[in-house]
N, C-alpha and C. Protein backbone atom coordinates (compact mmCIF):
# COMPACT_ATOMS: atom_id res chain seq x y z
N UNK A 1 -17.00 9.54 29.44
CA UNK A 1 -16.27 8.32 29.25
C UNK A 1 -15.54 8.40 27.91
N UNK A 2 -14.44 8.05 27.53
CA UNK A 2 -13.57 7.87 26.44
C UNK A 2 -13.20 6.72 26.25
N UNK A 3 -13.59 5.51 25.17
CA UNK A 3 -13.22 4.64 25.13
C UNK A 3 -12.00 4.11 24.39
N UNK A 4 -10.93 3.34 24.33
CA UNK A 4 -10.01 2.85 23.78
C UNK A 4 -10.52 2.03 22.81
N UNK A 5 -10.56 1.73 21.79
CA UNK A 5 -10.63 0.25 21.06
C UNK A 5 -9.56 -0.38 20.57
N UNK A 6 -9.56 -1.59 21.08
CA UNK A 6 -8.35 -2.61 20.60
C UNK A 6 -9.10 -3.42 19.64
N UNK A 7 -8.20 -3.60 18.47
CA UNK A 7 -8.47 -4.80 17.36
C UNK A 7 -7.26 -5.24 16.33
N UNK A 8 -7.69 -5.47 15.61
CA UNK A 8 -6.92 -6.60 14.99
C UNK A 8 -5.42 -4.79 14.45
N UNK A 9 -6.55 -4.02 14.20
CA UNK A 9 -5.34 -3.01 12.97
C UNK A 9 -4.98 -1.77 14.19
N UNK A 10 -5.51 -1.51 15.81
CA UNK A 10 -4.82 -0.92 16.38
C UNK A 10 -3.89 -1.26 17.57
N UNK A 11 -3.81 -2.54 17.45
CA UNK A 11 -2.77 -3.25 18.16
C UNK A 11 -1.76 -4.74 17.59
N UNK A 12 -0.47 -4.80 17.97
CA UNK A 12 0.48 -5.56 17.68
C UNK A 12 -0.02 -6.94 18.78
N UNK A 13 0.14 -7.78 17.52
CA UNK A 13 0.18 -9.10 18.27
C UNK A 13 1.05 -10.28 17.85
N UNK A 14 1.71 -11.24 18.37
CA UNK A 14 2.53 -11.93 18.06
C UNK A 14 4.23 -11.87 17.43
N UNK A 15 4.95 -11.98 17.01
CA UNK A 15 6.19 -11.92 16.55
C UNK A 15 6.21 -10.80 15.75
N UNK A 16 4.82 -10.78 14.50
CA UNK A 16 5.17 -10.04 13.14
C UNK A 16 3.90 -9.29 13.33
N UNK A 17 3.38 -9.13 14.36
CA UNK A 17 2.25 -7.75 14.53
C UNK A 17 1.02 -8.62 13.25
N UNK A 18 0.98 -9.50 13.47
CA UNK A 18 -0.39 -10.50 12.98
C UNK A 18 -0.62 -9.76 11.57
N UNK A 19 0.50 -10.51 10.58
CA UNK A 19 1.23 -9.97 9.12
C UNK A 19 1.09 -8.40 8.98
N UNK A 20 1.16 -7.16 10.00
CA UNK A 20 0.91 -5.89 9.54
C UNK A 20 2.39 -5.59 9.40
N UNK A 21 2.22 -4.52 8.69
CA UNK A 21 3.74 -4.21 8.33
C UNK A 21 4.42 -3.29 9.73
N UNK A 22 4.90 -3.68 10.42
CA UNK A 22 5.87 -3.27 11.60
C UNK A 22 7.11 -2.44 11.37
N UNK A 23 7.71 -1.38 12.29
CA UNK A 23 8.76 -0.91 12.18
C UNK A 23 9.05 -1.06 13.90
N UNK A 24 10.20 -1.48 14.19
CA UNK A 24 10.53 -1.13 15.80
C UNK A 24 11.96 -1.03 16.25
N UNK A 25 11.93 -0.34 17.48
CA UNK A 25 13.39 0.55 17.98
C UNK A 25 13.57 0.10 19.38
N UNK A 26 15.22 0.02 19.20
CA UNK A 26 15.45 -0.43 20.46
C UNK A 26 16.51 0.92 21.12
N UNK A 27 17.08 1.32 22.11
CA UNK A 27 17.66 1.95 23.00
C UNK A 27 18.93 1.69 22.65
N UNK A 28 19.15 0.83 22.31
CA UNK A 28 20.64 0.34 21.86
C UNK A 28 21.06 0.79 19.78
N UNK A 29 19.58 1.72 19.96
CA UNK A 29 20.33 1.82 18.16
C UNK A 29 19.32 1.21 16.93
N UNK A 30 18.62 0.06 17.54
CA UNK A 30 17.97 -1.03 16.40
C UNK A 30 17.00 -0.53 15.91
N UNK A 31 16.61 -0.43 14.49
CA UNK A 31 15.87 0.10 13.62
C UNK A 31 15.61 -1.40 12.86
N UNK A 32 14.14 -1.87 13.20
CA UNK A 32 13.99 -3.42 12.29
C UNK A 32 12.86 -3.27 11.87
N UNK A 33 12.21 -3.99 10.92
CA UNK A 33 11.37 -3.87 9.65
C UNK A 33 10.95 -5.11 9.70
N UNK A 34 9.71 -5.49 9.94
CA UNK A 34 9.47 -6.71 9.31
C UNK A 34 9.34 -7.26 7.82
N UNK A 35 9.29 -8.61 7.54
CA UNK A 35 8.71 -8.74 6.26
C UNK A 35 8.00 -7.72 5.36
N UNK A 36 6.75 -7.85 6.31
CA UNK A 36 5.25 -7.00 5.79
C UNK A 36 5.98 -5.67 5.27
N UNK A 37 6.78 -5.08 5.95
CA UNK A 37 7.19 -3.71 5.93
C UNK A 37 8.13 -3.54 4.91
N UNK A 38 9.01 -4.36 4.54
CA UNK A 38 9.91 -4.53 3.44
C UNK A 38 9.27 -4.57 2.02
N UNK A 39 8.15 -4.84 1.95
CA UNK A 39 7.42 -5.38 0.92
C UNK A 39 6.56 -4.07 0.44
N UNK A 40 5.45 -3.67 1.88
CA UNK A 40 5.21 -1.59 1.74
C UNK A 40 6.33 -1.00 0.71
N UNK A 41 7.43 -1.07 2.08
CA UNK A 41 8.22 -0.05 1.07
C UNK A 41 9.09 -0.48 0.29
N UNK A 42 9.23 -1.38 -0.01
CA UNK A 42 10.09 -2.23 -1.57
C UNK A 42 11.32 -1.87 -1.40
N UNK A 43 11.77 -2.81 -0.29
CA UNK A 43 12.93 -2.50 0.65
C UNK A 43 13.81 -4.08 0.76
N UNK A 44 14.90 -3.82 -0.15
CA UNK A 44 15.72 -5.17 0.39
C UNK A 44 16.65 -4.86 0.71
N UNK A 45 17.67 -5.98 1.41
CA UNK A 45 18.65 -5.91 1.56
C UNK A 45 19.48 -4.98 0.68
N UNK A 46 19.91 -4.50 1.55
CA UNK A 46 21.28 -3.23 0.98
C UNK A 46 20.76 -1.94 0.55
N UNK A 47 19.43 -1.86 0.35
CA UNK A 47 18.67 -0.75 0.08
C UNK A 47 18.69 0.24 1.53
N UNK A 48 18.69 1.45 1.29
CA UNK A 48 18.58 2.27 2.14
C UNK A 48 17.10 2.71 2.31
N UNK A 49 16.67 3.24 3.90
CA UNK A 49 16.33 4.17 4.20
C UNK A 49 15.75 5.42 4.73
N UNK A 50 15.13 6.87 5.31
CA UNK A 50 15.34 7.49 5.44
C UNK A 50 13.94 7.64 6.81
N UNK A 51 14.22 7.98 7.94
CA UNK A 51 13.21 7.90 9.03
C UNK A 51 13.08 10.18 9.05
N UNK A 52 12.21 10.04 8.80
CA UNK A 52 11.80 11.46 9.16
C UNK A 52 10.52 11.48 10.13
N UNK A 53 10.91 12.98 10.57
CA UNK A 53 9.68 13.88 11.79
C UNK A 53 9.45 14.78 11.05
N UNK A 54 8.09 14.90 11.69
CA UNK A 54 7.27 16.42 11.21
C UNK A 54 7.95 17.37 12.55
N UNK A 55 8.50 17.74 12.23
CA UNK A 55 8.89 19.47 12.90
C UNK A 55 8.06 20.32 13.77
N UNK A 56 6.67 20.60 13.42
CA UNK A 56 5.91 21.20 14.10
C UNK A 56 4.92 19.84 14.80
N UNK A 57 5.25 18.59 15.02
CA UNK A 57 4.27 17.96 15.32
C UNK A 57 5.40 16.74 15.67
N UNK A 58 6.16 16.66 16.84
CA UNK A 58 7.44 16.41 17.22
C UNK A 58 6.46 14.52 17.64
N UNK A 59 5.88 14.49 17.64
CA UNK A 59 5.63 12.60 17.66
C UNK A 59 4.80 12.03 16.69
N UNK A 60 5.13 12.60 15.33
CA UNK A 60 4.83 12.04 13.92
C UNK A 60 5.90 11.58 13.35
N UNK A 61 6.14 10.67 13.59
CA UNK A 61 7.32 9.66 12.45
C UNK A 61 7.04 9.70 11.15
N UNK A 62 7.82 9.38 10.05
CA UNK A 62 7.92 8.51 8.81
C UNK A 62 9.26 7.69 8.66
N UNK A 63 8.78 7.05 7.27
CA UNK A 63 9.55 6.21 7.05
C UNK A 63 9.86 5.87 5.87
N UNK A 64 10.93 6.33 4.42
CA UNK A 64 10.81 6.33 3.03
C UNK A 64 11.95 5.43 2.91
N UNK A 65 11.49 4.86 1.71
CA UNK A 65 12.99 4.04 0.99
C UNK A 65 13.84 5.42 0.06
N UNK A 66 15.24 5.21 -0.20
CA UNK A 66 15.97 6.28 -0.70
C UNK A 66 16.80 5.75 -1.33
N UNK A 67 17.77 6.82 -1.98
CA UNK A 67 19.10 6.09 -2.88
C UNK A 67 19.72 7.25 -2.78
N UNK A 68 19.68 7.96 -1.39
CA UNK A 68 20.71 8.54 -1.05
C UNK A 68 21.63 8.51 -0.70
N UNK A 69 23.23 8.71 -0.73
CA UNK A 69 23.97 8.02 0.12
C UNK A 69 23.86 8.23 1.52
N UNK A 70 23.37 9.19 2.12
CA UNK A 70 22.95 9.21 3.69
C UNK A 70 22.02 8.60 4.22
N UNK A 71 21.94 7.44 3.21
CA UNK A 71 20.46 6.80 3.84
C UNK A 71 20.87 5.28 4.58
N UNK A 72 20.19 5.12 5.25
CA UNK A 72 20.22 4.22 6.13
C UNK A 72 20.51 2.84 5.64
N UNK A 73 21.42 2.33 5.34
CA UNK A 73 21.73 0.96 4.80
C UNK A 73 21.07 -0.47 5.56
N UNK A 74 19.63 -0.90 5.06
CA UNK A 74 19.32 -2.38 5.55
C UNK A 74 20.11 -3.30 5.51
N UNK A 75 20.02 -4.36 6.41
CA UNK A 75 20.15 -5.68 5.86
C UNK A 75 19.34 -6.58 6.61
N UNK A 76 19.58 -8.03 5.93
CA UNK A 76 18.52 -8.89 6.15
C UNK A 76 18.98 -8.90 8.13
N UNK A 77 18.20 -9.41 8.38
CA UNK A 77 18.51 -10.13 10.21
C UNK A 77 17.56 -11.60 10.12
N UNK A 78 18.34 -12.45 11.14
CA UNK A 78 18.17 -13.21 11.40
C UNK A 78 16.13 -13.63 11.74
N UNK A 79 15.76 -14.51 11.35
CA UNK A 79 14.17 -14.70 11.53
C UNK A 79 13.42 -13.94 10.57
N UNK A 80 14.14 -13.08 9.54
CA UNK A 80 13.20 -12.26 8.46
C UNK A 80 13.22 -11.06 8.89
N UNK A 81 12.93 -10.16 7.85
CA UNK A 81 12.92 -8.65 8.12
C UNK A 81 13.98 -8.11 7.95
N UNK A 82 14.48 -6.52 8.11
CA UNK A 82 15.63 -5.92 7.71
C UNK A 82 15.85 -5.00 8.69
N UNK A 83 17.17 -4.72 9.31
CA UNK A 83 17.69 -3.91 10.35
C UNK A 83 18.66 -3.24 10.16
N UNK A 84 18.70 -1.73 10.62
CA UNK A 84 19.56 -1.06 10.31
C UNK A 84 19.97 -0.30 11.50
N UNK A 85 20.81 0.34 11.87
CA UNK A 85 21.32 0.36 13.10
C UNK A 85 21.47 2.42 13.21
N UNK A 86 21.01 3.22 14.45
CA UNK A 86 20.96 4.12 14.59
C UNK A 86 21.11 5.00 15.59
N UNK A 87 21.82 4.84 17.03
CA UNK A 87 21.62 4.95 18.07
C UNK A 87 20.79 6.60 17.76
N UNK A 88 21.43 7.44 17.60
CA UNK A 88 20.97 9.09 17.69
C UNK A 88 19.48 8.87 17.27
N UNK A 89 19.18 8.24 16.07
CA UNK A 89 17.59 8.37 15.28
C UNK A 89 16.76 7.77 16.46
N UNK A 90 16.75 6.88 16.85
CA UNK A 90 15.93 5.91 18.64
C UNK A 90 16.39 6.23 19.26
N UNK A 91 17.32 7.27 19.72
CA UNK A 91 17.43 8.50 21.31
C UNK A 91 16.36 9.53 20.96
N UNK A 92 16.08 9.91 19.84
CA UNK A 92 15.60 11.47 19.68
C UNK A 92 13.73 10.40 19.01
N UNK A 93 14.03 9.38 18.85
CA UNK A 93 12.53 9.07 18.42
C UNK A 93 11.86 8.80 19.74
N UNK A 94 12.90 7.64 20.87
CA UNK A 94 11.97 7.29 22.31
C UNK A 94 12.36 8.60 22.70
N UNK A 95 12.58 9.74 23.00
CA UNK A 95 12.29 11.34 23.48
C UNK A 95 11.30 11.78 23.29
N UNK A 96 10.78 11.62 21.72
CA UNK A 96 9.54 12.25 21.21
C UNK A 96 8.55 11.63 21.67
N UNK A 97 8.99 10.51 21.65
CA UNK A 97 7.34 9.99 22.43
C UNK A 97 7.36 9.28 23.83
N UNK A 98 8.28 9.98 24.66
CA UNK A 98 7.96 9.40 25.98
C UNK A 98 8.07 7.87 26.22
N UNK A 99 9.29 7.37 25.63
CA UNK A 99 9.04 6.01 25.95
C UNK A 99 10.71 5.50 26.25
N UNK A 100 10.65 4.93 27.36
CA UNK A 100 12.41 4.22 27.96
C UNK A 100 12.41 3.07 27.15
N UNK A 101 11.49 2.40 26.66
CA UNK A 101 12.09 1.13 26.05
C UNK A 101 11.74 0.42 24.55
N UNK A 102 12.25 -0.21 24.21
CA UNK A 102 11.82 -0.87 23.01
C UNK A 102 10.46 -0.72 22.68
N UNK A 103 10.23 -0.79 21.46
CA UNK A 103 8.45 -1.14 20.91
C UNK A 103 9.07 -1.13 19.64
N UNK A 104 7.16 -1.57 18.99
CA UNK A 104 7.21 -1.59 17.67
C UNK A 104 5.55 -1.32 17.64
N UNK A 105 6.11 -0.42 16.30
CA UNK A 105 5.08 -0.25 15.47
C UNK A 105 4.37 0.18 14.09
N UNK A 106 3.01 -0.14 14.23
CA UNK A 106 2.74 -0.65 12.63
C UNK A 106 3.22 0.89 11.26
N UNK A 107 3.39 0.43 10.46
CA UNK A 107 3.58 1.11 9.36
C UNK A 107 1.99 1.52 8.52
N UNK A 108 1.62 2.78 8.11
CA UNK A 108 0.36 2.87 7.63
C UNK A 108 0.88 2.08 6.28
N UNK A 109 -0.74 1.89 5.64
CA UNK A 109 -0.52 0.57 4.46
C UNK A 109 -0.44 1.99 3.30
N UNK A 110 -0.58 3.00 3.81
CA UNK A 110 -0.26 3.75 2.13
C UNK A 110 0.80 4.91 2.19
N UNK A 111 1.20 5.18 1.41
CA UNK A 111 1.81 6.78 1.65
C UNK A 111 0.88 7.74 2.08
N UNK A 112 1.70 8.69 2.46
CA UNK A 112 1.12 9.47 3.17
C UNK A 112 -0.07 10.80 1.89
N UNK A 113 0.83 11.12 0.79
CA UNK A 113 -0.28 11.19 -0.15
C UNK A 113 0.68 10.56 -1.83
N UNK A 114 -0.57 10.57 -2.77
CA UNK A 114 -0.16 9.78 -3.92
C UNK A 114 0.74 10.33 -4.63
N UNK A 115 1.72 9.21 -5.37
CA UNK A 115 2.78 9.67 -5.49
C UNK A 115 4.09 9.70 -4.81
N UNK A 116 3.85 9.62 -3.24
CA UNK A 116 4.86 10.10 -2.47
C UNK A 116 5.47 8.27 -1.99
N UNK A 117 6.52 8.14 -1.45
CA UNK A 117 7.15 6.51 -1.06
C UNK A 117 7.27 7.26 0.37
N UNK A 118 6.68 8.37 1.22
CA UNK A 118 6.73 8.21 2.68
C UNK A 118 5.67 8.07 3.51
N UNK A 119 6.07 6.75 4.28
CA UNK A 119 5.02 5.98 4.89
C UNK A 119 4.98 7.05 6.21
N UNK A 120 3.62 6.93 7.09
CA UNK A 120 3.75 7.22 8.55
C UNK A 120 4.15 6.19 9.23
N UNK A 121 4.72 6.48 10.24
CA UNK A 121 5.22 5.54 11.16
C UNK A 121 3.44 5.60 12.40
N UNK A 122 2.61 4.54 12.40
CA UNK A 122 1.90 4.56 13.40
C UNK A 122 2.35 5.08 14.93
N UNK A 123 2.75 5.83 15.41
CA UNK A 123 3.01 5.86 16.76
C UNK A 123 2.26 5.22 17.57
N UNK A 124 1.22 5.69 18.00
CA UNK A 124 0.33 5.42 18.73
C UNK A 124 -0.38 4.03 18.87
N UNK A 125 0.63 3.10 17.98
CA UNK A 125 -0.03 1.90 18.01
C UNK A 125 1.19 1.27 18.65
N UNK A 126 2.30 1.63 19.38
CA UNK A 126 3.04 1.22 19.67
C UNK A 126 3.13 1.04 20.79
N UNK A 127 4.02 -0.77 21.59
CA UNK A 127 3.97 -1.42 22.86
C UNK A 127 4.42 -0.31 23.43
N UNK A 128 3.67 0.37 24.27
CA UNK A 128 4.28 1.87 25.30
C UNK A 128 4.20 1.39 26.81
């Protein structure tokens, strides 16, 4: 037997993923951030930034703030949170993980190690 556990920190609930910091993609391009997530990565309006994959491990997301100019320009959206728009980055992210439609999901609460501003993108906690 293999059990699943659902709780409060491996599943999304309500509008804002029950205050966890959220990232989610739509088919049409949409890259949105909640509150919680803006605040992780000390992300406002007009700030950019940068969604990376691990290479050898093709359904590991991240997610860093930058001040590159190739970086992904936020802005606020309507109801809170920040959206930035990507069609190619959410074709090649729902590819990696087998998924036709929208989701969201949570942002880990630390970098990935100290020092570093790149978050993981939770996959696996995402509406699939």
């Amino acid at each position: 037997m293999k059990l699943k556990k659902f709780n409060r920190s491996s599943t999304l609930t309500g509008r804002q993923g029950s205050g966890l910091p959220v990232l989610g993609i739509s088919k049409s391009g949409i890259i949105r951030i909640n509150t919680k997530a803006g605040e992780l990565l000390s992300v406002a309006d007009k700030d950019r930034i940068n969604i990376l994959q691990d290479e050898e491990r093709l359904i590991d997301w991240f997610v860093e703030k930058t001040t590159d100019a190739d970086g992904l320009i936020m802005r606020k959206c309507s109801g809170g949170g920040l959206v930035c728009n990507s069609v190619a980055i959410t074709k090649q992210m729902m590819s990696s993980l087998r998924i036709d439609k929208a989701t969201s999901m949570r942002i880990a609460p630390a970098p990935i190690e100290d020092g570093s501003a790149i978050y993981a993108i939770l996959t696996n906690t995402g509406k699939l």
